[in-house]
N, C-alpha and C. Protein backbone atom coordinates (compact mmCIF):
# COMPACT_ATOMS: atom_id res chain seq x y z
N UNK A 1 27.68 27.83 83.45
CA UNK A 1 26.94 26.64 83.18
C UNK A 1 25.46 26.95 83.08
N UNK A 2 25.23 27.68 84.00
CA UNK A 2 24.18 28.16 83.98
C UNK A 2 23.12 29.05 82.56
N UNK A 3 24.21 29.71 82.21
CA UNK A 3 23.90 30.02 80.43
C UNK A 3 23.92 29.01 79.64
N UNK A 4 24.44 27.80 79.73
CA UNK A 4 24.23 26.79 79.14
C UNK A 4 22.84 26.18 78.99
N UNK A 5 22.53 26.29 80.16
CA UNK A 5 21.41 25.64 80.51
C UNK A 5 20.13 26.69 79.64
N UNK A 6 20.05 28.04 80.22
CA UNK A 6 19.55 28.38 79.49
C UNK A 6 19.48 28.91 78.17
N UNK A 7 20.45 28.49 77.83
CA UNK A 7 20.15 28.34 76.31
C UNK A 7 19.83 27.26 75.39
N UNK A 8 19.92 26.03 76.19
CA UNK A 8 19.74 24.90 75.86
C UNK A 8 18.35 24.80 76.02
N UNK A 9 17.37 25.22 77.07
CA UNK A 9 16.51 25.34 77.42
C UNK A 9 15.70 26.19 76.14
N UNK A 10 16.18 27.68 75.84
CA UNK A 10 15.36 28.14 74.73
C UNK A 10 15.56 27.53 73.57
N UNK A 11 16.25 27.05 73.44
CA UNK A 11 16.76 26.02 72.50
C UNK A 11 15.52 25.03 72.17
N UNK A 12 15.19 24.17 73.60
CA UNK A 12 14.21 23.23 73.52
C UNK A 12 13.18 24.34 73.31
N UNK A 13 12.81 25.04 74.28
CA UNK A 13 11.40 25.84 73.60
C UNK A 13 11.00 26.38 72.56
N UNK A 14 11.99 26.94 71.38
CA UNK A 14 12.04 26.99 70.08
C UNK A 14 11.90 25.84 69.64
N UNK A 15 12.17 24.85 69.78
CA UNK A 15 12.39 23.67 69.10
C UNK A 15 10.69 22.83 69.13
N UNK A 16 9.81 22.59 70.73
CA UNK A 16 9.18 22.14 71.05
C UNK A 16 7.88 23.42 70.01
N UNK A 17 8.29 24.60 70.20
CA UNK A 17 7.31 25.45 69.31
C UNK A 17 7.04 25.38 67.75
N UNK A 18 7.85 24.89 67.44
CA UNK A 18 8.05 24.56 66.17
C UNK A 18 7.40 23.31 65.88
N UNK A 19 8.02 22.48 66.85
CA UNK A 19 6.91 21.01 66.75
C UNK A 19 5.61 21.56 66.98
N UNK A 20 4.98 22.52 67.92
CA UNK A 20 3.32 22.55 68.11
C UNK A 20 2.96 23.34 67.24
N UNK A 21 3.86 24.50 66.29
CA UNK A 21 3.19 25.18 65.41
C UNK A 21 3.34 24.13 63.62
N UNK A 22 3.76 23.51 64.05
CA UNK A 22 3.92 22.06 63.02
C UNK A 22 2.87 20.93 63.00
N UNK A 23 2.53 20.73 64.61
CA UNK A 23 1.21 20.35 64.76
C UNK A 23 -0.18 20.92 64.36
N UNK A 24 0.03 22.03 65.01
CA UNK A 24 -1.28 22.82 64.97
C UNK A 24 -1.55 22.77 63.66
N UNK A 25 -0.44 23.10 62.32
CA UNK A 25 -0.98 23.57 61.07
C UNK A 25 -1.36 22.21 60.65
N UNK A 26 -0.74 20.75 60.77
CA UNK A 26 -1.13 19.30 60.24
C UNK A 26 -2.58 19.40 60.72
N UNK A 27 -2.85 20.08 62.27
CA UNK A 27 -4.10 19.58 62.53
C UNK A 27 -5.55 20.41 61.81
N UNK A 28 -5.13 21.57 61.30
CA UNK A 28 -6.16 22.15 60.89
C UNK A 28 -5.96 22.05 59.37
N UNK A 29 -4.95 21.48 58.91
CA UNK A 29 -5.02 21.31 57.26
C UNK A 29 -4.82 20.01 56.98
N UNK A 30 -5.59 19.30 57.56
CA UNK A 30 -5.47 17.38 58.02
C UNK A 30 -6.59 17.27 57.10
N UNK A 31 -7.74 18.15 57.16
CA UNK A 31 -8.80 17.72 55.54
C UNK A 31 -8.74 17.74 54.93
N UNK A 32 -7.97 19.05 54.13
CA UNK A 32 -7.75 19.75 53.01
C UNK A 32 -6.41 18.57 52.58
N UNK A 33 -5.80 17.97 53.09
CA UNK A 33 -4.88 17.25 53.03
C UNK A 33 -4.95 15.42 52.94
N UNK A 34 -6.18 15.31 53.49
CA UNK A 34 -6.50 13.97 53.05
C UNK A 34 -7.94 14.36 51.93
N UNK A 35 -7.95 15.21 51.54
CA UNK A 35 -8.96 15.59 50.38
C UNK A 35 -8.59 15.69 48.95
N UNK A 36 -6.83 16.28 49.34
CA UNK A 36 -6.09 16.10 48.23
C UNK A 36 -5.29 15.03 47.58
N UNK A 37 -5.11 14.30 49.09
CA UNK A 37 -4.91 12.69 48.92
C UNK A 37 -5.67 11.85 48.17
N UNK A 38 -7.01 12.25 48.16
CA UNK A 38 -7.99 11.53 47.86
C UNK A 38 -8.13 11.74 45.98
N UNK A 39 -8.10 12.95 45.89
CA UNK A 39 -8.33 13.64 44.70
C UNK A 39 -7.00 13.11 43.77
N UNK A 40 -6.10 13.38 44.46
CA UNK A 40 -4.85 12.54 43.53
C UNK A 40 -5.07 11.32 43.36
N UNK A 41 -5.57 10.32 44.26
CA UNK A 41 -5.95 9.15 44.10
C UNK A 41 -7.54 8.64 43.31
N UNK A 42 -7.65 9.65 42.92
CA UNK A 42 -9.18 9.45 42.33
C UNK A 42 -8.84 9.53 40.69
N UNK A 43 -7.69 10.87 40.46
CA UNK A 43 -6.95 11.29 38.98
C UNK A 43 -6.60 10.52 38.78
N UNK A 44 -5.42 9.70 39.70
CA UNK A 44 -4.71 8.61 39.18
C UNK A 44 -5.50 7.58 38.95
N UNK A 45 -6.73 6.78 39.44
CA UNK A 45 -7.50 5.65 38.60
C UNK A 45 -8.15 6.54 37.71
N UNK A 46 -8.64 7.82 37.43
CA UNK A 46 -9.26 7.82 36.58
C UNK A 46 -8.36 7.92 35.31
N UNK A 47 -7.09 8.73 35.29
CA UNK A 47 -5.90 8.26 34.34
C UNK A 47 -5.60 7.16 34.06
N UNK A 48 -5.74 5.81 34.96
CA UNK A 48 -5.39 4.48 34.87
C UNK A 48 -6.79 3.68 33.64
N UNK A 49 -7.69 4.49 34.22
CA UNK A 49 -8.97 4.14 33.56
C UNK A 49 -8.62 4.26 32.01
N UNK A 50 -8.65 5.55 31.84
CA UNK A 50 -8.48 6.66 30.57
C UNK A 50 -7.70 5.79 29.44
N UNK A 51 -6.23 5.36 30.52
CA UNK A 51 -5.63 4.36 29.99
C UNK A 51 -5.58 3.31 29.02
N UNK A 52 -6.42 2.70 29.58
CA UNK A 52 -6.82 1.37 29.61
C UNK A 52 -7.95 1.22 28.52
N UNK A 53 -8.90 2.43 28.69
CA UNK A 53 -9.41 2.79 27.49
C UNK A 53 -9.30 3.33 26.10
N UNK A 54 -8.22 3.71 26.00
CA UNK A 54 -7.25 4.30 24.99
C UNK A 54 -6.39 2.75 24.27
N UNK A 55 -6.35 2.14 25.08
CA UNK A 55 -5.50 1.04 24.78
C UNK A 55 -6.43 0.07 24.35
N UNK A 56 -7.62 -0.25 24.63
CA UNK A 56 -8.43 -1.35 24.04
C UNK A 56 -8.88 -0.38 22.92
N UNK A 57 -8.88 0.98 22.74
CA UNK A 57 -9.87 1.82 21.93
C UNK A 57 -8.56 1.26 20.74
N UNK A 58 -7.66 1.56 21.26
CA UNK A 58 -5.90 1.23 19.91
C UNK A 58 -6.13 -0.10 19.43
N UNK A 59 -6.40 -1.17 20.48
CA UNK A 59 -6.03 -2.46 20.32
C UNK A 59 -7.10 -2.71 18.89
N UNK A 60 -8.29 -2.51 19.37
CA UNK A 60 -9.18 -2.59 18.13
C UNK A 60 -9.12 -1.51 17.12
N UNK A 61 -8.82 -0.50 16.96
CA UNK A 61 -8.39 0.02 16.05
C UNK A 61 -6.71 -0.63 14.71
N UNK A 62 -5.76 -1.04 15.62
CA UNK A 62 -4.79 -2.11 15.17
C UNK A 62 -5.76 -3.26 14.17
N UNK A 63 -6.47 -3.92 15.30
CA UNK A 63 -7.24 -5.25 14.86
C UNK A 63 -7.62 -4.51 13.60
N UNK A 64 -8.60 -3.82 13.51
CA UNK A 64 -9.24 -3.03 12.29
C UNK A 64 -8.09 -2.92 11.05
N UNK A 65 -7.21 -2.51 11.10
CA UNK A 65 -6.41 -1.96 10.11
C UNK A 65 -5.82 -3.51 9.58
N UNK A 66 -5.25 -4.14 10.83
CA UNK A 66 -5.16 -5.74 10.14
C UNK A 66 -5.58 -6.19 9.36
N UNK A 67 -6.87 -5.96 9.52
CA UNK A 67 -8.16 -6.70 8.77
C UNK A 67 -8.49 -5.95 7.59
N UNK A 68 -8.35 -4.87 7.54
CA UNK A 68 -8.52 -3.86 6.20
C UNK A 68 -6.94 -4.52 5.59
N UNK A 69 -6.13 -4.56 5.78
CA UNK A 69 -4.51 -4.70 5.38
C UNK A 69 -4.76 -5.98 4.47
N UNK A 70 -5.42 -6.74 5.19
CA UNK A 70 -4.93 -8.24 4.98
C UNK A 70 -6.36 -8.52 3.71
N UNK A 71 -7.01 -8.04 3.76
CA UNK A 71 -8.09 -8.15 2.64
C UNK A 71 -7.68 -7.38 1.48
N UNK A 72 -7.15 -6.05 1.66
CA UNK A 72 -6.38 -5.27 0.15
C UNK A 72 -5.31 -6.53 0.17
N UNK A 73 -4.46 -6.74 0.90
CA UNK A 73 -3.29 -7.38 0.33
C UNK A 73 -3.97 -8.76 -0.68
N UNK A 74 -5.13 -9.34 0.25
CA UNK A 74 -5.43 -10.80 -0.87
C UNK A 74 -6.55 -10.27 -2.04
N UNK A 75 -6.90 -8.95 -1.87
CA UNK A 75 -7.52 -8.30 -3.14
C UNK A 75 -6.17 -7.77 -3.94
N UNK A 76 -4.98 -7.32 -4.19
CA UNK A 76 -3.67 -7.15 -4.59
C UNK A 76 -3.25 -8.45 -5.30
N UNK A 77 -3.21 -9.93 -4.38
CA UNK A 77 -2.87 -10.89 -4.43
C UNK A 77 -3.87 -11.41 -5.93
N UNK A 78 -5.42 -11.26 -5.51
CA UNK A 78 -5.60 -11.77 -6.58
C UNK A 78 -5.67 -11.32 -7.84
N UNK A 79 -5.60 -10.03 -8.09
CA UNK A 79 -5.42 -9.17 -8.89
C UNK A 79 -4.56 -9.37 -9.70
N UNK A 80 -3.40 -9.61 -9.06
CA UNK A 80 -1.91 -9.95 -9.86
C UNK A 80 -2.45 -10.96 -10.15
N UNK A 81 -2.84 -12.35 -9.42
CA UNK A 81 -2.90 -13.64 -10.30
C UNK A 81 -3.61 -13.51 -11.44
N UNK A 82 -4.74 -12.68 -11.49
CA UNK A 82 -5.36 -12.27 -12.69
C UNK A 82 -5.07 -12.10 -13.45
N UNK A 83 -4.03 -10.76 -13.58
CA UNK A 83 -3.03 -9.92 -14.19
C UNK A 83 -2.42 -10.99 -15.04
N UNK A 84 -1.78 -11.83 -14.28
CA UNK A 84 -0.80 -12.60 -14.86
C UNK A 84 -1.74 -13.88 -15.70
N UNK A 85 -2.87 -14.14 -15.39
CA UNK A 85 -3.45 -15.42 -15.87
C UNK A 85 -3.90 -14.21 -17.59
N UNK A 86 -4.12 -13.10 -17.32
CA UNK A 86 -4.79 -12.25 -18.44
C UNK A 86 -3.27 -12.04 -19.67
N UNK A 87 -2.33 -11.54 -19.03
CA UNK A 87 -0.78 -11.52 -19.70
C UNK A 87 -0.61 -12.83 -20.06
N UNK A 88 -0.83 -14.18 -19.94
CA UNK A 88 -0.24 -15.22 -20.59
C UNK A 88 -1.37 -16.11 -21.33
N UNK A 89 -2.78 -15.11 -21.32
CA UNK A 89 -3.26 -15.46 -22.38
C UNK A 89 -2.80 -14.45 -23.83
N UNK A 90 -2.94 -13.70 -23.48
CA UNK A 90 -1.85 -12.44 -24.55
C UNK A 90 -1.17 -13.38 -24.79
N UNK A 91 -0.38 -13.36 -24.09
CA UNK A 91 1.29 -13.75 -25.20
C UNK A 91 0.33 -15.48 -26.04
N UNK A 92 -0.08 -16.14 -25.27
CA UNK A 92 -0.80 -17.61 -26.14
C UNK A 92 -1.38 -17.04 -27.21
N UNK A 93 -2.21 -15.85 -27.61
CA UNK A 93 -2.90 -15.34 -28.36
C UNK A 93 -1.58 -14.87 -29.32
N UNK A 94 -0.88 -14.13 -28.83
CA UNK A 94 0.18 -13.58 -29.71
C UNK A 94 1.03 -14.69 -30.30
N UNK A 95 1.10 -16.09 -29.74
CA UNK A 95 1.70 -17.12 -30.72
C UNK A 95 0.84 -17.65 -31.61
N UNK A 96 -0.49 -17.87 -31.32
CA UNK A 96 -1.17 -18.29 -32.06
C UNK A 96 -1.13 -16.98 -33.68
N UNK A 97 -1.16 -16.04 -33.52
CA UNK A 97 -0.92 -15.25 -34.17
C UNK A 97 0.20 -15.56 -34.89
N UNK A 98 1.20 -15.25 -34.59
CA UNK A 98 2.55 -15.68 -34.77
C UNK A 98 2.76 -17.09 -36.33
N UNK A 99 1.91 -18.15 -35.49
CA UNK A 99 1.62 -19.40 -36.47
C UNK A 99 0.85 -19.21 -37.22
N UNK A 100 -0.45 -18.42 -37.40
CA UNK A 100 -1.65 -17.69 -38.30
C UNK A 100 -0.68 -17.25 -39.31
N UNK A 101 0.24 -16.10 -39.64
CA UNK A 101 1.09 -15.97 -40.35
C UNK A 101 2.09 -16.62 -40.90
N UNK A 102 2.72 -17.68 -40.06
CA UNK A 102 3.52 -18.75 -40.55
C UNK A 102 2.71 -19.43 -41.57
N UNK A 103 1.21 -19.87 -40.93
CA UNK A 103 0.85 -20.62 -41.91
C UNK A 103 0.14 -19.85 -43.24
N UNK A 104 -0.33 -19.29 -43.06
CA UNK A 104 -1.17 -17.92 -44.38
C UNK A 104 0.21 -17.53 -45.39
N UNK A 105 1.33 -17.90 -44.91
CA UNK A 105 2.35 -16.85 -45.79
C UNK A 105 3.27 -18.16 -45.39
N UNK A 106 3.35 -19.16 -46.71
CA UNK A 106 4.13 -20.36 -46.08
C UNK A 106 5.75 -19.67 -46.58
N UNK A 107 5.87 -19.01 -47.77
CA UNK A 107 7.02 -18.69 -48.36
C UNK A 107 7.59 -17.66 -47.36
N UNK A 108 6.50 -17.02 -46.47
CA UNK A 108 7.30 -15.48 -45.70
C UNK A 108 8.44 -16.20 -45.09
N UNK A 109 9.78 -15.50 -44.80
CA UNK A 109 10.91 -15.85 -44.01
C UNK A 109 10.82 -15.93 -41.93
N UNK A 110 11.31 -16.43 -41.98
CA UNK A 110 10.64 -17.09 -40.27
C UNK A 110 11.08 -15.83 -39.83
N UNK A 111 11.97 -14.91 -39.91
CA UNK A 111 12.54 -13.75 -39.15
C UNK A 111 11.08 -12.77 -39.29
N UNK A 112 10.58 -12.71 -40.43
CA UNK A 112 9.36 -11.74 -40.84
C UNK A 112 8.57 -11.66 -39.85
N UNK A 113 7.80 -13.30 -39.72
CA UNK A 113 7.42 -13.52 -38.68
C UNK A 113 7.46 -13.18 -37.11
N UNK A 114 8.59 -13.54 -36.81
CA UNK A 114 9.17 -13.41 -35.65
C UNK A 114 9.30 -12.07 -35.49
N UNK A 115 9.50 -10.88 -36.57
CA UNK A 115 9.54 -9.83 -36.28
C UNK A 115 7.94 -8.97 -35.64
N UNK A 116 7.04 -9.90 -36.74
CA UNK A 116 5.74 -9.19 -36.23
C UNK A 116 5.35 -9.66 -35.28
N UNK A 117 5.63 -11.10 -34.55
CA UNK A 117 5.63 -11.67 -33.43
C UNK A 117 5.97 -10.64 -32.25
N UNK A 118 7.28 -10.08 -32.37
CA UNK A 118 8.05 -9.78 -31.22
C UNK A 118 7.43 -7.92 -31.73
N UNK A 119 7.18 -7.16 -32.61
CA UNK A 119 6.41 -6.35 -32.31
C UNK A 119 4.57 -6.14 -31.37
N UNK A 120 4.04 -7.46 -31.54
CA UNK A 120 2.90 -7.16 -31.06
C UNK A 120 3.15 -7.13 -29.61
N UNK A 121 4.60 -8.58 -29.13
CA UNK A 121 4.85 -8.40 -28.00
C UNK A 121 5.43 -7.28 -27.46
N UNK A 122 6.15 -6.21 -28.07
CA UNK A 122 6.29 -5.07 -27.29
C UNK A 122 5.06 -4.26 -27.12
N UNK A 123 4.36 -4.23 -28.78
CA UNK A 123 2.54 -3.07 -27.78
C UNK A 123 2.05 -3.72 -26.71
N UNK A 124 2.47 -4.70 -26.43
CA UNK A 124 1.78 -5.70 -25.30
C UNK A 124 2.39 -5.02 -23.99
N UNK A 125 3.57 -5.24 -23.86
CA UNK A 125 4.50 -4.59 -22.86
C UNK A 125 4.09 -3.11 -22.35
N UNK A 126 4.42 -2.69 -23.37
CA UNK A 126 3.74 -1.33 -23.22
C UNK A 126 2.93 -1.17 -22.54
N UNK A 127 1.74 -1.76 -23.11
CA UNK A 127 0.08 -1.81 -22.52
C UNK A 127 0.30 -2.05 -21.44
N UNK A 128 0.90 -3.15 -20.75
CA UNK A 128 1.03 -3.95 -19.83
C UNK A 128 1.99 -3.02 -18.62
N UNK A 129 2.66 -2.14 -19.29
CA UNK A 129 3.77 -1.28 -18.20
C UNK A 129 3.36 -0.06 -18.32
N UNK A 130 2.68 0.32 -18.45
CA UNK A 130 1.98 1.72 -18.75
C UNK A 130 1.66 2.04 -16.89
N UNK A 131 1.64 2.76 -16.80
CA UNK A 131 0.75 3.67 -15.44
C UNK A 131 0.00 4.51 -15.43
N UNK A 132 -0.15 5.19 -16.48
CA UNK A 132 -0.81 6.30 -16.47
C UNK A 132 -2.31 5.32 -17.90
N UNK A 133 -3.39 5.74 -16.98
CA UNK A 133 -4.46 4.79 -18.09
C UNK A 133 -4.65 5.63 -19.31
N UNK A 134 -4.49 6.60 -19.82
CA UNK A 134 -4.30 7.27 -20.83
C UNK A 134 -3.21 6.62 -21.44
N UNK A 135 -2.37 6.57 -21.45
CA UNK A 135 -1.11 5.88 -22.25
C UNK A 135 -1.45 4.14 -22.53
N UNK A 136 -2.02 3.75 -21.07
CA UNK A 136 -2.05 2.17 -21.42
C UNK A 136 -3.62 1.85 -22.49
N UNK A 137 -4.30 2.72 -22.52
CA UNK A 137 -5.66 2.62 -23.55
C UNK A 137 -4.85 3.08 -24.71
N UNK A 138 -4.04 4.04 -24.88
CA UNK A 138 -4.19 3.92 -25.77
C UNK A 138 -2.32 2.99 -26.83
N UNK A 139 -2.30 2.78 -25.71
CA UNK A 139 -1.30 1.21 -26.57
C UNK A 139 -1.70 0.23 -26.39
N UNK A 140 -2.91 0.05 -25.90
CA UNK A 140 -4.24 -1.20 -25.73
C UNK A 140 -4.75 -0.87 -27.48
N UNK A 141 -5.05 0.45 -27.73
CA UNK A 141 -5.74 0.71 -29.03
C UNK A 141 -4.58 0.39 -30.18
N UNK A 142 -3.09 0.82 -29.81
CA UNK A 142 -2.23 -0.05 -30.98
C UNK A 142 -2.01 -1.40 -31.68
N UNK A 143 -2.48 -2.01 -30.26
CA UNK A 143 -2.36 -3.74 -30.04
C UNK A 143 -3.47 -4.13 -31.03
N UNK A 144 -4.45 -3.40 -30.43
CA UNK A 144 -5.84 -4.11 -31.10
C UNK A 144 -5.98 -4.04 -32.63
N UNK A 145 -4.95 -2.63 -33.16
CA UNK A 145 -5.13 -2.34 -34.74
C UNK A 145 -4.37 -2.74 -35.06
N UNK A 146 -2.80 -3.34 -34.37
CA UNK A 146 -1.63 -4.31 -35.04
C UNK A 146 -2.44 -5.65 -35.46
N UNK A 147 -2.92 -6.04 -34.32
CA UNK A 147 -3.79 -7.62 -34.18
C UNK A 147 -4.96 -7.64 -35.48
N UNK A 148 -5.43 -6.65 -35.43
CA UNK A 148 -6.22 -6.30 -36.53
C UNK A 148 -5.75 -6.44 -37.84
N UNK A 149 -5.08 -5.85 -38.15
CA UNK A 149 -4.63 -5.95 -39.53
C UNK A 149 -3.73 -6.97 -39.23
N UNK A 150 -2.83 -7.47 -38.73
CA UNK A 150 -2.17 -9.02 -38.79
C UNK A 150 -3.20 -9.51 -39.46
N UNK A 151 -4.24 -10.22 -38.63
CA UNK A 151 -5.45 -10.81 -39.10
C UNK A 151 -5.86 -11.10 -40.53
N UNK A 152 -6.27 -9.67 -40.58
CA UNK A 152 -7.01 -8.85 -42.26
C UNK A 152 -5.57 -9.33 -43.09
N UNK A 153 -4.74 -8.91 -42.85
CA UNK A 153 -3.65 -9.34 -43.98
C UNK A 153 -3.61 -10.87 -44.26
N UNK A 154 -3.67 -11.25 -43.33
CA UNK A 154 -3.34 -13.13 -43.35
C UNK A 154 -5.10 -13.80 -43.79
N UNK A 155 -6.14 -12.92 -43.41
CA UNK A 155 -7.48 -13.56 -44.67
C UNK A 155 -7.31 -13.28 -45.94
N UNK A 156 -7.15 -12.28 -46.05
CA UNK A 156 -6.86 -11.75 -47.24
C UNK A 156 -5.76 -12.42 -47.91
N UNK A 157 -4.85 -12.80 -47.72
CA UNK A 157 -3.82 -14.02 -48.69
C UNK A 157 -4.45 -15.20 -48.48
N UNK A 158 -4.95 -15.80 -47.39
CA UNK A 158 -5.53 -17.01 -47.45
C UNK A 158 -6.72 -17.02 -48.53
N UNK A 159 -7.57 -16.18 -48.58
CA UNK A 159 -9.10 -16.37 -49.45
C UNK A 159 -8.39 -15.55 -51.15
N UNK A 160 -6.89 -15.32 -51.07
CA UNK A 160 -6.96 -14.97 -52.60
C UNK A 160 -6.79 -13.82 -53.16
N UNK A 161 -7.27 -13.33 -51.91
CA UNK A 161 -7.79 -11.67 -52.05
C UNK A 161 -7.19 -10.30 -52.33
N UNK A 162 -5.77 -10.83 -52.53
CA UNK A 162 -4.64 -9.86 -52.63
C UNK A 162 -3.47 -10.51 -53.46
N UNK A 163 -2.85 -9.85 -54.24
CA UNK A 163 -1.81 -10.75 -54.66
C UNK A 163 -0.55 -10.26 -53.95
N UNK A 164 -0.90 -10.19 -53.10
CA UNK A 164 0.51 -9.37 -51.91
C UNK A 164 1.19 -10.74 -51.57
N UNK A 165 2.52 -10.73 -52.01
CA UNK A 165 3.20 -12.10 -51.08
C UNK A 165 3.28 -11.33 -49.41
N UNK A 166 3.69 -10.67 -49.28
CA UNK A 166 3.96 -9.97 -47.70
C UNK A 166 2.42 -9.33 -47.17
N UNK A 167 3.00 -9.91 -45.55
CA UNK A 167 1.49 -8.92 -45.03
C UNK A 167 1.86 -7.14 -44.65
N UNK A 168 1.90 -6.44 -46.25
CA UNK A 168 2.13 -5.35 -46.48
C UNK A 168 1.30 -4.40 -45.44
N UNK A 169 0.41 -4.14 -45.26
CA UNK A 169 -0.56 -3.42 -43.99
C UNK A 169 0.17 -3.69 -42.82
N UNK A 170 0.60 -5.06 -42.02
CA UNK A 170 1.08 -5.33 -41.05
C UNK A 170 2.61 -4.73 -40.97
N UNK A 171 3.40 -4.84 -42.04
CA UNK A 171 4.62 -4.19 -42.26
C UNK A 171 4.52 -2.71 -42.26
N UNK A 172 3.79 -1.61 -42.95
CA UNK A 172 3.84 -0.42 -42.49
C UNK A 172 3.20 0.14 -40.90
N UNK A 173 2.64 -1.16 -40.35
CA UNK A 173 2.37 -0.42 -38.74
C UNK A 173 3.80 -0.32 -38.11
N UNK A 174 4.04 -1.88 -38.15
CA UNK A 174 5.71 -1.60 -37.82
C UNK A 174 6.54 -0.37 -37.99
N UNK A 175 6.78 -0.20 -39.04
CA UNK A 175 7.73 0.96 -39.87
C UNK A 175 7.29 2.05 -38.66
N UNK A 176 6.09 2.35 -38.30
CA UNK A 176 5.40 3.42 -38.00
C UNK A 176 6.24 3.87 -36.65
N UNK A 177 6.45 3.33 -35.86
CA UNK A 177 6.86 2.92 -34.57
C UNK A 177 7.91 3.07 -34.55
């Protein structure tokens, strides 16, 4: 029993040594240890900070792009309405055209018409669907010399000036195409 005891005994004195060499080291690394406490707690608001600044720095950066977004989109917006108010004076121009020949050439056949009608409306298209501005200038420049000689052909029978029943000039642009 007696070995019991003492071993139970070194038992506690190992045990109790361990607690004071457990102490001793808390007590002499108790600064260095609430220094690092401190320091983690100083990173972490200043990360919280950093945060927070990153996030209003985003928030207005967002706001910004909104605001750039939303001004191209109603500069886009009006553009097209443009677009489209500019395309349906074309085509009004291209009927009026259309009737310029009906009336200058009362004998021409309504299909004639309608044919040079529905050609100016495709250089129109063209012009109008083009992407590349090289291609759309220059089926802007077809339009303008179809429209052109339409014109010239239909003064020219009106004032006399030709004994052409057909607007012959306007018929070989066609052909051309």
């Amino acid at each position: 029993m007696m070995l019991l005891k003492n071993w139970l005994s070194q038992l506690m004195v190992l045990f109790h040594s361990v607690k004071d060499e457990n102490l001793e080291w808390q007590n002499k690394n108790q600064a260095q240890q609430t220094k690092l406490k401190h320091a983690q707690i100083l990173a972490e608001d200043a990360l919280t900070a950093k945060l927070k600044k990153r996030s209003v720095e985003l928030e207005h950066e967002i706001s910004l792009l909104k605001i750039r977004h939303d001004s191209e989109l109603l500069m886009f917006k009006t553009k097209c309405n443009q677009d489209v108010k500019d395309y349906e004076q074309y085509l009004n121009s291209l009927d009026r055209l259309k009737k310029s020949i009906q009336g200058s050439y009362t004998h021409l056949p309504e299909a004639v018409a309608f044919t040079i009608h529905h050609h100016a409306k495709f250089l129109l298209n063209n012009m109008w669907e083009a992407t590349d501005m090289e291609q759309k200038m220059k089926y802007e420049m077809q339009l303008i010399t179809f429209m052109t000689t339409v014109h010239e052909d239909a003064k020219l029978h009106l004032e006399g000036a030709t004994s052409k029943q057909l607007p012959e000039n306007t018929l070989k642009l066609i052909q051309q195409v």
